[in-house]
C-alpha atoms as a PDB file:
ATOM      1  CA  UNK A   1     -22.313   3.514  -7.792  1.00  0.00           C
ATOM      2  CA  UNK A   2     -22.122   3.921  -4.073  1.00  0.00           C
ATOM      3  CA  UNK A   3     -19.243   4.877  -2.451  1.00  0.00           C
ATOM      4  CA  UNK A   4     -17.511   2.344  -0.213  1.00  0.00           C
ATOM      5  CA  UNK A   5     -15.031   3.779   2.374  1.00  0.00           C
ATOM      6  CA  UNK A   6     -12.544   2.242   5.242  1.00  0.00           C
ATOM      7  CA  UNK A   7     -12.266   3.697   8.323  1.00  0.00           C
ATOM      8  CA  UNK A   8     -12.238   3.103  12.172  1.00  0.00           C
ATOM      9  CA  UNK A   9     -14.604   3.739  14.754  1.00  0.00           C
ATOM     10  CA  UNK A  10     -13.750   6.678  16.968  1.00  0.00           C
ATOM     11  CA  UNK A  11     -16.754   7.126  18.880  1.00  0.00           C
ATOM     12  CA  UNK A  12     -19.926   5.015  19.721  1.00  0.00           C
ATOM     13  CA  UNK A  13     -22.096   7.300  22.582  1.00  0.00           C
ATOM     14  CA  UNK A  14     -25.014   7.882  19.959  1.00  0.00           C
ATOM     15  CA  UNK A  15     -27.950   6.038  19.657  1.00  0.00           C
ATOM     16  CA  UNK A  16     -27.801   4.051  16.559  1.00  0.00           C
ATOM     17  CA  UNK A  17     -24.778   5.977  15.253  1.00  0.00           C
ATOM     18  CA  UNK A  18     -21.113   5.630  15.085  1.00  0.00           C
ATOM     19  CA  UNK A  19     -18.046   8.127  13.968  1.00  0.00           C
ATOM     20  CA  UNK A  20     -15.910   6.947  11.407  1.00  0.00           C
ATOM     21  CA  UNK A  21     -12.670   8.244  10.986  1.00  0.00           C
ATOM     22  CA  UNK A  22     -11.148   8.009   7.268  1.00  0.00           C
ATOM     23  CA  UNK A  23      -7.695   8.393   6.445  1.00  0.00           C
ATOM     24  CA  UNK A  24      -6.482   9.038   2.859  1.00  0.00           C
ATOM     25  CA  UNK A  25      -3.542  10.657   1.405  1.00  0.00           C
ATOM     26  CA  UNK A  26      -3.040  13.968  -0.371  1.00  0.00           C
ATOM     27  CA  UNK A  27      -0.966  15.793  -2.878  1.00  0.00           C
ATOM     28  CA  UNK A  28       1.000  19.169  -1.676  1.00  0.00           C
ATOM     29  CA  UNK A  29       0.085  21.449  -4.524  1.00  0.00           C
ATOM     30  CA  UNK A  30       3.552  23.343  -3.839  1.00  0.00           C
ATOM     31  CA  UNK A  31       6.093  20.706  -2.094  1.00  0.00           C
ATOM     32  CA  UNK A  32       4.623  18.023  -3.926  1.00  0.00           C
ATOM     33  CA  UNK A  33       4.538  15.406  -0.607  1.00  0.00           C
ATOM     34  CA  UNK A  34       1.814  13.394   0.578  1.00  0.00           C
ATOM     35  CA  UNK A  35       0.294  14.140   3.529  1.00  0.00           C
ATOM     36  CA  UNK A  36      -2.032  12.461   5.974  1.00  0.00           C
ATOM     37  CA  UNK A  37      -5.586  13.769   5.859  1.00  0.00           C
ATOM     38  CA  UNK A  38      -8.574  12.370   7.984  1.00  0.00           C
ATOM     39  CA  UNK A  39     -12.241  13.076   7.435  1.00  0.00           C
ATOM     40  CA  UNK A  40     -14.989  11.878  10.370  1.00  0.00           C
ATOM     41  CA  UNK A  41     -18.522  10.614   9.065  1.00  0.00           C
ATOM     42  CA  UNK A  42     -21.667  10.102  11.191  1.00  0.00           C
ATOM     43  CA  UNK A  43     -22.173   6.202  10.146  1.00  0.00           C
ATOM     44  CA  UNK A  44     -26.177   4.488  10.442  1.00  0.00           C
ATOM     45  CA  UNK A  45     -25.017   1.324  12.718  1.00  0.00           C
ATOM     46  CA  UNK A  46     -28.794   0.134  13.257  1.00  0.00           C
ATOM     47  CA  UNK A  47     -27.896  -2.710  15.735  1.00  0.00           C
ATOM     48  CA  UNK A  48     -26.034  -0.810  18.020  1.00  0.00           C
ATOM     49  CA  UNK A  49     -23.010  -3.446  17.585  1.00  0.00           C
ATOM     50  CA  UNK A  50     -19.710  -1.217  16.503  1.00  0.00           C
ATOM     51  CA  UNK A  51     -17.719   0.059  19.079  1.00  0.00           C
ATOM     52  CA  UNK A  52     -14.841   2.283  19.466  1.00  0.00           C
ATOM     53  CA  UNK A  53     -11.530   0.688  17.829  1.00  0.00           C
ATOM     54  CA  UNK A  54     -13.752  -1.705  15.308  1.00  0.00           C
ATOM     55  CA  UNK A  55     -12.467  -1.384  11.326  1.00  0.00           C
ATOM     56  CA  UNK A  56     -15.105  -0.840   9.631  1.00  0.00           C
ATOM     57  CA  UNK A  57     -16.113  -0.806   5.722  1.00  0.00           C
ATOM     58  CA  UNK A  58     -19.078   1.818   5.160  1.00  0.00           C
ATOM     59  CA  UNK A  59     -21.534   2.405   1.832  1.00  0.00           C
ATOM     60  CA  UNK A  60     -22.790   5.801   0.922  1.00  0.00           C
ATOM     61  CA  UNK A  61     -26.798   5.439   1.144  1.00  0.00           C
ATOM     62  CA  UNK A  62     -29.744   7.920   1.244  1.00  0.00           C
ATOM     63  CA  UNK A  63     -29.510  10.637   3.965  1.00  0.00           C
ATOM     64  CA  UNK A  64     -30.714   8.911   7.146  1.00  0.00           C
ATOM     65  CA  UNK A  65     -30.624  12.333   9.112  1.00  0.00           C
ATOM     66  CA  UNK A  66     -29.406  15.491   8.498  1.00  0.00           C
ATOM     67  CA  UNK A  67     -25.689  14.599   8.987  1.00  0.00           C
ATOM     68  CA  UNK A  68     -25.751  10.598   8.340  1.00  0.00           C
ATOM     69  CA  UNK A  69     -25.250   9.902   4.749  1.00  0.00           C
ATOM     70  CA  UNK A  70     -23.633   6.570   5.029  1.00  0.00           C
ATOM     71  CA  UNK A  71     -24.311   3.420   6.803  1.00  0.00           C
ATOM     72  CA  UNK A  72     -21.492   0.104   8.271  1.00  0.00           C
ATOM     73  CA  UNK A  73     -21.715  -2.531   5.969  1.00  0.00           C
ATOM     74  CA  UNK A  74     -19.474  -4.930   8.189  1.00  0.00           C
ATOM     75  CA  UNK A  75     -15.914  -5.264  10.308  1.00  0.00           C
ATOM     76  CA  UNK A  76     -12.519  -5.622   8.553  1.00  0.00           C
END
Protein backbone atom coordinates (compact mmCIF):
# COMPACT_ATOMS: atom_id res chain seq x y z
CA UNK A 1 0.00 0.00 0.00
CA UNK A 2 1.29 3.34 -1.09
CA UNK A 3 1.59 6.01 1.06
CA UNK A 4 -0.70 9.01 0.54
CA UNK A 5 0.42 12.31 2.19
CA UNK A 6 -1.06 16.11 2.47
CA UNK A 7 0.98 18.84 2.15
CA UNK A 8 1.46 22.31 0.45
CA UNK A 9 3.54 23.46 -2.20
CA UNK A 10 6.48 25.56 -1.09
CA UNK A 11 8.43 25.84 -4.09
CA UNK A 12 7.85 25.31 -7.91
CA UNK A 13 11.42 26.65 -9.80
CA UNK A 14 12.26 22.95 -10.94
CA UNK A 15 11.54 21.49 -14.02
CA UNK A 16 8.87 18.99 -13.57
CA UNK A 17 9.21 19.05 -9.77
CA UNK A 18 7.58 20.61 -6.85
CA UNK A 19 8.47 20.81 -2.84
CA UNK A 20 5.98 19.63 -0.62
CA UNK A 21 5.92 20.63 2.75
CA UNK A 22 4.19 18.05 5.32
CA UNK A 23 3.12 18.87 8.62
CA UNK A 24 2.32 16.20 11.26
CA UNK A 25 2.37 16.12 14.92
CA UNK A 26 4.70 14.49 17.43
CA UNK A 27 4.96 13.07 20.86
CA UNK A 28 7.63 14.74 23.46
CA UNK A 29 9.24 11.61 24.78
CA UNK A 30 9.92 13.64 28.17
CA UNK A 31 7.14 16.57 28.45
CA UNK A 32 4.75 14.51 26.80
CA UNK A 33 3.31 17.63 24.34
CA UNK A 34 2.76 17.60 20.79
CA UNK A 35 4.74 19.46 18.74
CA UNK A 36 4.69 20.70 15.18
CA UNK A 37 7.06 18.86 12.88
CA UNK A 38 7.41 19.49 9.02
CA UNK A 39 9.17 17.27 6.53
CA UNK A 40 9.82 18.71 2.64
CA UNK A 41 9.56 16.04 -0.29
CA UNK A 42 10.76 16.53 -3.90
CA UNK A 43 7.15 15.71 -5.59
CA UNK A 44 7.07 14.28 -9.71
CA UNK A 45 4.43 17.10 -10.99
CA UNK A 46 4.81 15.95 -14.80
CA UNK A 47 2.61 18.80 -16.23
CA UNK A 48 4.28 21.51 -14.76
CA UNK A 49 0.74 22.73 -13.25
CA UNK A 50 1.32 23.10 -9.18
CA UNK A 51 2.46 26.18 -7.98
CA UNK A 52 3.57 27.65 -4.82
CA UNK A 53 0.55 27.85 -2.17
CA UNK A 54 -1.51 24.81 -4.05
CA UNK A 55 -2.72 21.84 -1.34
CA UNK A 56 -1.77 19.09 -2.62
CA UNK A 57 -2.43 15.17 -1.94
CA UNK A 58 0.80 13.09 -3.03
CA UNK A 59 1.30 8.97 -3.51
CA UNK A 60 4.54 7.30 -2.74
CA UNK A 61 5.67 5.69 -6.26
CA UNK A 62 8.95 4.22 -7.65
CA UNK A 63 12.03 6.50 -7.33
CA UNK A 64 11.75 8.91 -10.27
CA UNK A 65 15.32 10.40 -9.48
CA UNK A 66 17.57 10.14 -6.90
CA UNK A 67 15.61 12.35 -4.42
CA UNK A 68 11.86 12.09 -5.94
CA UNK A 69 10.10 9.21 -4.46
CA UNK A 70 6.62 10.48 -4.67
CA UNK A 71 4.50 12.01 -7.25
CA UNK A 72 0.93 14.88 -6.93
CA UNK A 73 -1.98 12.97 -7.36
CA UNK A 74 -4.32 16.17 -7.40
CA UNK A 75 -5.29 19.70 -5.44
CA UNK A 76 -7.26 19.73 -2.14
Amino acid sequence: MAKKLKGKVVSDKMEKTVVVSVDSYKKHPKYKKYISVSKKYKVHDEKNEYKVGDKVLIEERRPISKDKHFAVVGRL
